[in-house]
Protein backbone atom coordinates (compact mmCIF):
# COMPACT_ATOMS: atom_id res chain seq x y z
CA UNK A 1 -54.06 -11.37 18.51
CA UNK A 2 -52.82 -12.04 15.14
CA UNK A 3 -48.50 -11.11 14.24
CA UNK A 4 -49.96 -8.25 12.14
CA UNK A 5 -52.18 -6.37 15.44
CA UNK A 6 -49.25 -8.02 17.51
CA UNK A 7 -46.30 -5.80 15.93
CA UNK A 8 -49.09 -2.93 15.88
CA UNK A 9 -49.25 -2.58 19.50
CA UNK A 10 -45.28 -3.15 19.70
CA UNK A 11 -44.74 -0.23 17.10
CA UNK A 12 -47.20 1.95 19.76
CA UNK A 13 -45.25 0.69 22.42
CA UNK A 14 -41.81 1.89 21.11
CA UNK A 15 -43.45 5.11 20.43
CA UNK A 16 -45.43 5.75 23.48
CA UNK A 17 -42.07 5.70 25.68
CA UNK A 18 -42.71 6.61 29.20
CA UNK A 19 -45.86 6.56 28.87
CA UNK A 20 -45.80 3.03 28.24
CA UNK A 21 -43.44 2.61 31.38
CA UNK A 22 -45.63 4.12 33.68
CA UNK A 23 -48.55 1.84 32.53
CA UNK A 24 -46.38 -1.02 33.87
CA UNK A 25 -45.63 0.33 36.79
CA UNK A 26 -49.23 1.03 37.58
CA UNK A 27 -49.78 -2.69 36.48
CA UNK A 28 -47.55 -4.12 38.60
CA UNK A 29 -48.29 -2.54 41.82
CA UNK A 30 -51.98 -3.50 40.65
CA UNK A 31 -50.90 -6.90 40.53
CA UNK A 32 -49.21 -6.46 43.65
CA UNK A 33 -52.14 -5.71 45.37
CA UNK A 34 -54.08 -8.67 43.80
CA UNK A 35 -50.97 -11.26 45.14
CA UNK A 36 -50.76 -10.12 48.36
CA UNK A 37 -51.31 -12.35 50.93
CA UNK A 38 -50.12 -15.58 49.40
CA UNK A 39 -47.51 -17.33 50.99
CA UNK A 40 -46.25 -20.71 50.96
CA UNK A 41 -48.16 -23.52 51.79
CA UNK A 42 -46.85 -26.31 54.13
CA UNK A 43 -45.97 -29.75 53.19
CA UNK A 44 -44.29 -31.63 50.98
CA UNK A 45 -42.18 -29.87 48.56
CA UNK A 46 -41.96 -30.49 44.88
CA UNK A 47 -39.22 -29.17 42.66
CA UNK A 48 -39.62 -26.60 40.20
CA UNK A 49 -40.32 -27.63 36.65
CA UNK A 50 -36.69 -28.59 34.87
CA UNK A 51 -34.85 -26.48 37.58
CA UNK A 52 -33.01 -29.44 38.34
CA UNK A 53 -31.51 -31.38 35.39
CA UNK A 54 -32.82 -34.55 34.20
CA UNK A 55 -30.87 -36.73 35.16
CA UNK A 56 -30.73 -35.58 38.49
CA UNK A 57 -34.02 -34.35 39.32
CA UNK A 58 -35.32 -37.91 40.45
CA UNK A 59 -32.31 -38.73 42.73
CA UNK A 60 -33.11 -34.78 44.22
CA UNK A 61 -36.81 -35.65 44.67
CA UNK A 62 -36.63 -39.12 46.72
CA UNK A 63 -33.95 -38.25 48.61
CA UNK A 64 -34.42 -34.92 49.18
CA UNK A 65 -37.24 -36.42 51.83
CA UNK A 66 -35.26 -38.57 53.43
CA UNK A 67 -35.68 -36.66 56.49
CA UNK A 68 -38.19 -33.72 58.15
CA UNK A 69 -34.95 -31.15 58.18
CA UNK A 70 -34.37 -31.73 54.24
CA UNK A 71 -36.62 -31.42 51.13
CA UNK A 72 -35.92 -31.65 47.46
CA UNK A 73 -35.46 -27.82 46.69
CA UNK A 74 -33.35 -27.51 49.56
CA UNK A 75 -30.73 -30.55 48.33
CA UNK A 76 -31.39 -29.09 45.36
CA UNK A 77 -29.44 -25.79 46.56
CA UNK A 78 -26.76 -27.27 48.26
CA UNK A 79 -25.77 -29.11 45.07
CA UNK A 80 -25.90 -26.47 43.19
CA UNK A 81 -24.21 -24.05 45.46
CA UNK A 82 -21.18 -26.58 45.71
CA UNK A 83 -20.65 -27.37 42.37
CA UNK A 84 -23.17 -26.25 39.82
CA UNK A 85 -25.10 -29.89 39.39
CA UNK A 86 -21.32 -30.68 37.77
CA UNK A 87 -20.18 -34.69 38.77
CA UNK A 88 -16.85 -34.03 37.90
CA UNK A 89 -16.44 -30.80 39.82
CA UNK A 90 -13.29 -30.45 42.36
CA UNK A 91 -12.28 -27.83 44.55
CA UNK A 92 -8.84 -26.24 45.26
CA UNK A 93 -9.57 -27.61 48.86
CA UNK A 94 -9.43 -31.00 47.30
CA UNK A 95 -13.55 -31.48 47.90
CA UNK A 96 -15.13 -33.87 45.36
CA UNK A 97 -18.04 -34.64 42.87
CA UNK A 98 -21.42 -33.08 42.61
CA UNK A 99 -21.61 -32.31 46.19
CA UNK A 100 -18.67 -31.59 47.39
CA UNK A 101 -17.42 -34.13 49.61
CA UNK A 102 -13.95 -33.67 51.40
CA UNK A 103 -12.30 -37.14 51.25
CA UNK A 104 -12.26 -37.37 55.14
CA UNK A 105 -16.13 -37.24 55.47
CA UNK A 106 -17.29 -38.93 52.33
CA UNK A 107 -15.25 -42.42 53.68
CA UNK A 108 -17.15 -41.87 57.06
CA UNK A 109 -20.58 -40.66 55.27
CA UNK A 110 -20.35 -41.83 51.80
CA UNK A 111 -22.94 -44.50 50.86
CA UNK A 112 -23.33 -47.16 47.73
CA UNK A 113 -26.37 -45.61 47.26
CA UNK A 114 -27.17 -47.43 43.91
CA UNK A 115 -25.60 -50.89 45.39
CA UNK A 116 -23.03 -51.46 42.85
CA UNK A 117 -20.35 -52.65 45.33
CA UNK A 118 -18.57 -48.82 45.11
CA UNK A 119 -19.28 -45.93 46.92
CA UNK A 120 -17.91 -43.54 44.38
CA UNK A 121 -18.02 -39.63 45.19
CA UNK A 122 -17.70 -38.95 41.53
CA UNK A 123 -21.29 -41.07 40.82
CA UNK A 124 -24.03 -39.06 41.54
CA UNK A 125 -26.41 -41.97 41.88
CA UNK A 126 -23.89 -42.27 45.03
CA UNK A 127 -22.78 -38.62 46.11
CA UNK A 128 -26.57 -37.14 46.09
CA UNK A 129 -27.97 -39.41 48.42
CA UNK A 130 -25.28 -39.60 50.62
CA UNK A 131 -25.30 -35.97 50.56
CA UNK A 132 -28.89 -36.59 51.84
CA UNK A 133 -27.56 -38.99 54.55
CA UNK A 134 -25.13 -36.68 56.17
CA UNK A 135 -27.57 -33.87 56.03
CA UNK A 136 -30.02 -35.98 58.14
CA UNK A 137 -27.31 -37.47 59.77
CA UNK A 138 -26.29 -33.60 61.14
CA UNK A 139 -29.89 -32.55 61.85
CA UNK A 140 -30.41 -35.90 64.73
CA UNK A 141 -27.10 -34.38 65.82
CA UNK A 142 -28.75 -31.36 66.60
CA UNK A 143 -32.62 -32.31 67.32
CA UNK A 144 -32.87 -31.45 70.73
CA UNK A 145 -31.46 -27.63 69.66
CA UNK A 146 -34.32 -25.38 70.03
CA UNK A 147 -35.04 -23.13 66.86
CA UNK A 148 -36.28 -24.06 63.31
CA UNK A 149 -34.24 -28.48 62.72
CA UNK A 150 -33.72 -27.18 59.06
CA UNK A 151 -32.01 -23.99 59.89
CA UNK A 152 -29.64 -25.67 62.83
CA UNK A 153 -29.05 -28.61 60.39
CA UNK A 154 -27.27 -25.84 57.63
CA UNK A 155 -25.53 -24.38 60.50
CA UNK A 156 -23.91 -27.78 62.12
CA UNK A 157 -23.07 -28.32 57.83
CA UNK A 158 -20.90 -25.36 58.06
CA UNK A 159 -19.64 -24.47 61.67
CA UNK A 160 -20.20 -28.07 63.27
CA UNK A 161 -22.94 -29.40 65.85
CA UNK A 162 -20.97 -28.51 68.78
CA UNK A 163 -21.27 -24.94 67.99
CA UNK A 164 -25.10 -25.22 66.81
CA UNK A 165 -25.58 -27.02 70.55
CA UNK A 166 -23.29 -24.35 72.46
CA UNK A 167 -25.39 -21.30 71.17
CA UNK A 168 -28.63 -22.92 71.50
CA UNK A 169 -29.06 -22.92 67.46
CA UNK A 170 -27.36 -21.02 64.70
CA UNK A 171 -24.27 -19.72 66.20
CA UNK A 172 -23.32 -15.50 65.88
CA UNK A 173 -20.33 -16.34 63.08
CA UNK A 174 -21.20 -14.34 60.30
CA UNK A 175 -20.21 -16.80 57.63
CA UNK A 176 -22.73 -19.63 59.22
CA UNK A 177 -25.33 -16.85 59.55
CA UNK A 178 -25.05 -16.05 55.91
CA UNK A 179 -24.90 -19.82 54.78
CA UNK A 180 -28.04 -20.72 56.03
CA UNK A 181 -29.53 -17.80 54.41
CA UNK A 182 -27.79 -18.32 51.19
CA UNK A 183 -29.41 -22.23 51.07
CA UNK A 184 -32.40 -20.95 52.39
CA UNK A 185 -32.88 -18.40 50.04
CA UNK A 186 -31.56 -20.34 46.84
CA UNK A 187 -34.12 -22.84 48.01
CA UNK A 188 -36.96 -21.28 46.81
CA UNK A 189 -35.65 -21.19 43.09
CA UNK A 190 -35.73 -24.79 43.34
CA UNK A 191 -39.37 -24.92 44.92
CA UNK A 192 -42.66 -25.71 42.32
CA UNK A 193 -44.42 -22.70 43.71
CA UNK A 194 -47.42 -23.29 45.49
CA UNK A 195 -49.14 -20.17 45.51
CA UNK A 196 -48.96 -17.27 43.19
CA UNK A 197 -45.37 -15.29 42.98
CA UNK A 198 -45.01 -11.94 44.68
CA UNK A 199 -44.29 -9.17 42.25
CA UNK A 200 -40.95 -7.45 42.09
CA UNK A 201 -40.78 -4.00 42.82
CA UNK A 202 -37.83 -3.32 40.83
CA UNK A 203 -40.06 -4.35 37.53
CA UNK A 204 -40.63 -1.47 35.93
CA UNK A 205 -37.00 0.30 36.36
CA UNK A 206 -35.67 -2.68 35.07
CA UNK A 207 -38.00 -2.28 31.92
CA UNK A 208 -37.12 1.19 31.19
CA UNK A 209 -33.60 0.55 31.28
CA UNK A 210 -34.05 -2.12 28.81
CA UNK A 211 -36.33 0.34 26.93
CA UNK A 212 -33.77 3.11 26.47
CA UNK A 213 -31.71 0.48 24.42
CA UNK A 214 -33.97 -0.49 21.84
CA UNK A 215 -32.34 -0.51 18.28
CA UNK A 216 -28.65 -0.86 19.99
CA UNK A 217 -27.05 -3.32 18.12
CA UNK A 218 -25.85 -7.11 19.86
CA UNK A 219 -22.54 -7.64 20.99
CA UNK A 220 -21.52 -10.78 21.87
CA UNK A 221 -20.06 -10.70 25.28
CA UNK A 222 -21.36 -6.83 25.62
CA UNK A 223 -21.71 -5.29 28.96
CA UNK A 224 -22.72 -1.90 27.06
CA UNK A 225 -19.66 -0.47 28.24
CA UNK A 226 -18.38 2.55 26.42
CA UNK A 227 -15.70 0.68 25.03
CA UNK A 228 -17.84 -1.84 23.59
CA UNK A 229 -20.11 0.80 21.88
CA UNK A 230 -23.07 0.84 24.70
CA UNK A 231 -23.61 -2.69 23.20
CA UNK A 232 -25.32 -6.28 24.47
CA UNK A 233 -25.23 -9.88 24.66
CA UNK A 234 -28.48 -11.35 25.96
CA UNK A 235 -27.35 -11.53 29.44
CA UNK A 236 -25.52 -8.55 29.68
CA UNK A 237 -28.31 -6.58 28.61
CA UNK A 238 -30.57 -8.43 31.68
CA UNK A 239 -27.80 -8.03 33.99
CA UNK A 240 -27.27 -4.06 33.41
CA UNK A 241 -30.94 -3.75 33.16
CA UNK A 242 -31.66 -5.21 36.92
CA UNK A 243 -28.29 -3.34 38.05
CA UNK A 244 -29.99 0.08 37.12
CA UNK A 245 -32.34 -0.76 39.97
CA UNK A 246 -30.12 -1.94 42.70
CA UNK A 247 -30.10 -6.03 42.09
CA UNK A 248 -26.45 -7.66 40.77
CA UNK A 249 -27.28 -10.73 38.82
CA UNK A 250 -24.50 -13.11 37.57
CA UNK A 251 -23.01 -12.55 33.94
CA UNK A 252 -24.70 -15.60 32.04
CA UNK A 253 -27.96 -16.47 31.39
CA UNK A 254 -28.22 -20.26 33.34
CA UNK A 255 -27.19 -18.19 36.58
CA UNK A 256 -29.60 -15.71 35.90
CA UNK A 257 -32.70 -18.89 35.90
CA UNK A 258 -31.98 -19.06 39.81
CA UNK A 259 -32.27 -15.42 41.06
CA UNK A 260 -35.73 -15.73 42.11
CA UNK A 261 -38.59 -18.09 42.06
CA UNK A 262 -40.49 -19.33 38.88
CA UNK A 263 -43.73 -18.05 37.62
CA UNK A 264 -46.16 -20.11 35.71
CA UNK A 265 -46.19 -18.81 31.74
CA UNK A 266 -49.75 -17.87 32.87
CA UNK A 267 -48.72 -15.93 35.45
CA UNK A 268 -46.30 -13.79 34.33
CA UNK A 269 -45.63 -9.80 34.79
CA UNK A 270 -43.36 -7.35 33.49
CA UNK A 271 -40.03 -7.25 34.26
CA UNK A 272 -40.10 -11.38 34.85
CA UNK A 273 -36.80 -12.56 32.96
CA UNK A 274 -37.75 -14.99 30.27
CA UNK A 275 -35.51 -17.89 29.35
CA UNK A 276 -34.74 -20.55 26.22
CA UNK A 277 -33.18 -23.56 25.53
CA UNK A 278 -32.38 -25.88 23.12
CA UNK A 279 -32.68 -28.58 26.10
CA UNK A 280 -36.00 -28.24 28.04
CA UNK A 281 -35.21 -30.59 30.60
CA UNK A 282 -32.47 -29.30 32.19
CA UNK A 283 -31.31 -25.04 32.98
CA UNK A 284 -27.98 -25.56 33.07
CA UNK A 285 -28.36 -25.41 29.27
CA UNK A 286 -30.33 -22.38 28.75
CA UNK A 287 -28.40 -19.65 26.07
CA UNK A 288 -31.33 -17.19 25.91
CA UNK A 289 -33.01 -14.47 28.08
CA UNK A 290 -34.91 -11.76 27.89
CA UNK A 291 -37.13 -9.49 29.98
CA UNK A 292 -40.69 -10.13 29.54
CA UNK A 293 -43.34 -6.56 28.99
CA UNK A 294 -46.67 -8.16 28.73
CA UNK A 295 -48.69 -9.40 25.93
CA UNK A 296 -46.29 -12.15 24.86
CA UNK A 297 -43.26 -10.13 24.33
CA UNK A 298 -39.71 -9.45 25.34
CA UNK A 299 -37.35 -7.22 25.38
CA UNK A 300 -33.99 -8.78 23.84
CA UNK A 301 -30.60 -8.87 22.71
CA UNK A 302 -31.03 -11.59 20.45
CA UNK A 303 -28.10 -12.16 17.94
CA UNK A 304 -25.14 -11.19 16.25
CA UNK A 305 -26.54 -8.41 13.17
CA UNK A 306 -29.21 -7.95 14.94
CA UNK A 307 -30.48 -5.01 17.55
CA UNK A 308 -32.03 -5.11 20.70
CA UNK A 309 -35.73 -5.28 20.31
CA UNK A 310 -39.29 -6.81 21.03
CA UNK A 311 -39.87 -10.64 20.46
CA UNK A 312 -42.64 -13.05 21.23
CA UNK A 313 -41.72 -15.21 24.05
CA UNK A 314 -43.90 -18.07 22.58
CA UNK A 315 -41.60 -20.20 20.48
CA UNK A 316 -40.74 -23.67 20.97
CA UNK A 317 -37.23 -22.74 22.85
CA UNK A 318 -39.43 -21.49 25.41
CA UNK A 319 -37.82 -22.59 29.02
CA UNK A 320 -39.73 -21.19 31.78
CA UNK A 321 -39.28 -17.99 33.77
CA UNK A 322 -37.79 -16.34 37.11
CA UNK A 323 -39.09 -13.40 39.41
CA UNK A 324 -35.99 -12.42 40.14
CA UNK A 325 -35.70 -11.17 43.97
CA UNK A 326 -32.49 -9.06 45.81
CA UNK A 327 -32.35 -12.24 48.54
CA UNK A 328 -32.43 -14.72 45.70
CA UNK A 329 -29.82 -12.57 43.27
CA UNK A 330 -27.73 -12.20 46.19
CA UNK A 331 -27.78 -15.90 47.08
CA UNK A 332 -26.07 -17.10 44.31
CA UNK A 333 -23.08 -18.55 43.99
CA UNK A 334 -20.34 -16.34 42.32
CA UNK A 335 -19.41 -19.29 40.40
CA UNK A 336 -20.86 -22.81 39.88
């Protein structure tokens, strides 16, 4: 398609308004149809393509096999559920480094991982694989519990192995129930996907919100509240967009990456958020998103003088994408 045909069918677009909406929403349930039945396969798990950053990702990929109850997507989660892949993160409950260690445990667990004479919880060629360890470490604790290791080995992580034994497996405390879901869950943004994605449902509404707001002008930092004019920063128009339909996203745009597993650029459907960086090694650095409507474009809030509007998706920026999900929104950390 050349840029002239291109902004043809994107002028039709504009003007074909619901129309144009309900041809996505036929399109996606069409796709659901052809996806259904896909699954994941079993095995070894890889980690999504620069979901982890670079100079982490091969630390997360060896020793996120250390063990059967562990794989890399999973250490992947934990890390960034405690601290946001940040070294130098601490916690007002005095817990260190990139994951998290309270002093007590990391001089009982913590390893010189990279044999440099130091275990150091702020080194994350230290802290990740002793992170590892002590995962592992939990899940021989609890191998003889009946129930899924991986599961039992999240829930002796946050209520203890005595209370995983007691119960038989993950114990009735809501907060351990919803841990193992969150890690679960955020997981599988952290997982290369082995078979096709699953559509979303919430596609299309998500797309006509975005729709309505063509031509609005950007706002940076705008939520589209009527204070702020009904205007939009990137992520504020994604966020308000997938709110319309009933999923809460975080405010910024490197959140928004791990709401949902990542299609292929081949594989992408409407309503799939789109994301780019000026680093394509590592999402922590993305500043861009939009919501993807087929045929190469987006739906954006893209800069300061200008409005939101349809852009091509294939630029050299371009990151990678994310089906976003409810479970995986709602897994997210509030703040990382």
């Amino acid at each position: 398609m050349t840029v002239r045909k291109a902004w043809v069918w994107v002028t039709a677009t504009v003007g074909a308004g619901l129309g144009f909406v309900l041809l996505l929403v036929i399109g996606v349930y069409l796709n659901a149809g052809n996806l259904s039945g896909g699954g994941g396969a079993q095995g070894s798990v890889g980690l999504a393509k620069n979901a982890v950053p670079a100079a982490y990702s091969s630390l997360v990929q060896r020793w996120g096999n250390l063990c059967g109850a562990i794989n890399p997507a999973l250490l992947a989660a934990q890390l960034y559920q405690e601290s946001g892949f940040n070294p130098s993160a601490k916690s007002p409950a005095q817990a260190e480094g990139i994951a998290q260690f309270m002093p007590g445990t990391w001089a009982t667990h913590g390893l010189d991982a990279n044999g440099d004479g130091n275990a150091d919880v702020w080194d994350p060629a230290d802290a990740i694989p002793s992170a590892a360890s002590y995962d592992c470490k939990l899940a021989s604790y609890v191998k003889d519990v009946p129930g899924d290791p991986t599961k039992n080995m999240l829930a002796s992580y946050n209520a203890g192995a005595y209370a995983v034994i007691k119960y038989g497996g993950v114990p009735p405390y809501k907060e351990t129930q919803n841990y193992v879901k969150t890690i679960t869950t955020l997981a599988q943004s952290f997982a290369a996907p082995v078979s096709r994605v699953d559509p979303s449902k919430q596609a299309a509404g998500a797309i006509y919100y975005a729709q309505k707001k063509l031509g609005t002008p950007y706002l940076w930092g705008g939520d589209g509240t009527r204070d702020q004019g009904g205007r939009f920063d990137c992520s504020g128009l994604t966020k308000a967009a997938y709110d319309s339909v009933g999923i809460t996203l975080p405010r910024v745009a490197n959140d928004q990456y791990n709401a949902g597993p990542h299609p292929k650029r081949n594989e992408l459907l409407p309503g799939d958020l789109v994301f780019f960086s000026d680093d394509l090694t590592d999402s922590r650095a993305i500043r861009h998103v939009g919501i993807y409507v087929g045929g190469g474009y987006m739906i954006d809030a893209p800069r300061t003088g200008a409005v939101i509007r349809f852009d091509p998706i294939d630029t050299p920026d371009y990151f990678g994408a994310t089906r976003v999900t409810q479970d995986g929104a709602q897994a997210l950390p509030t703040t990382v």
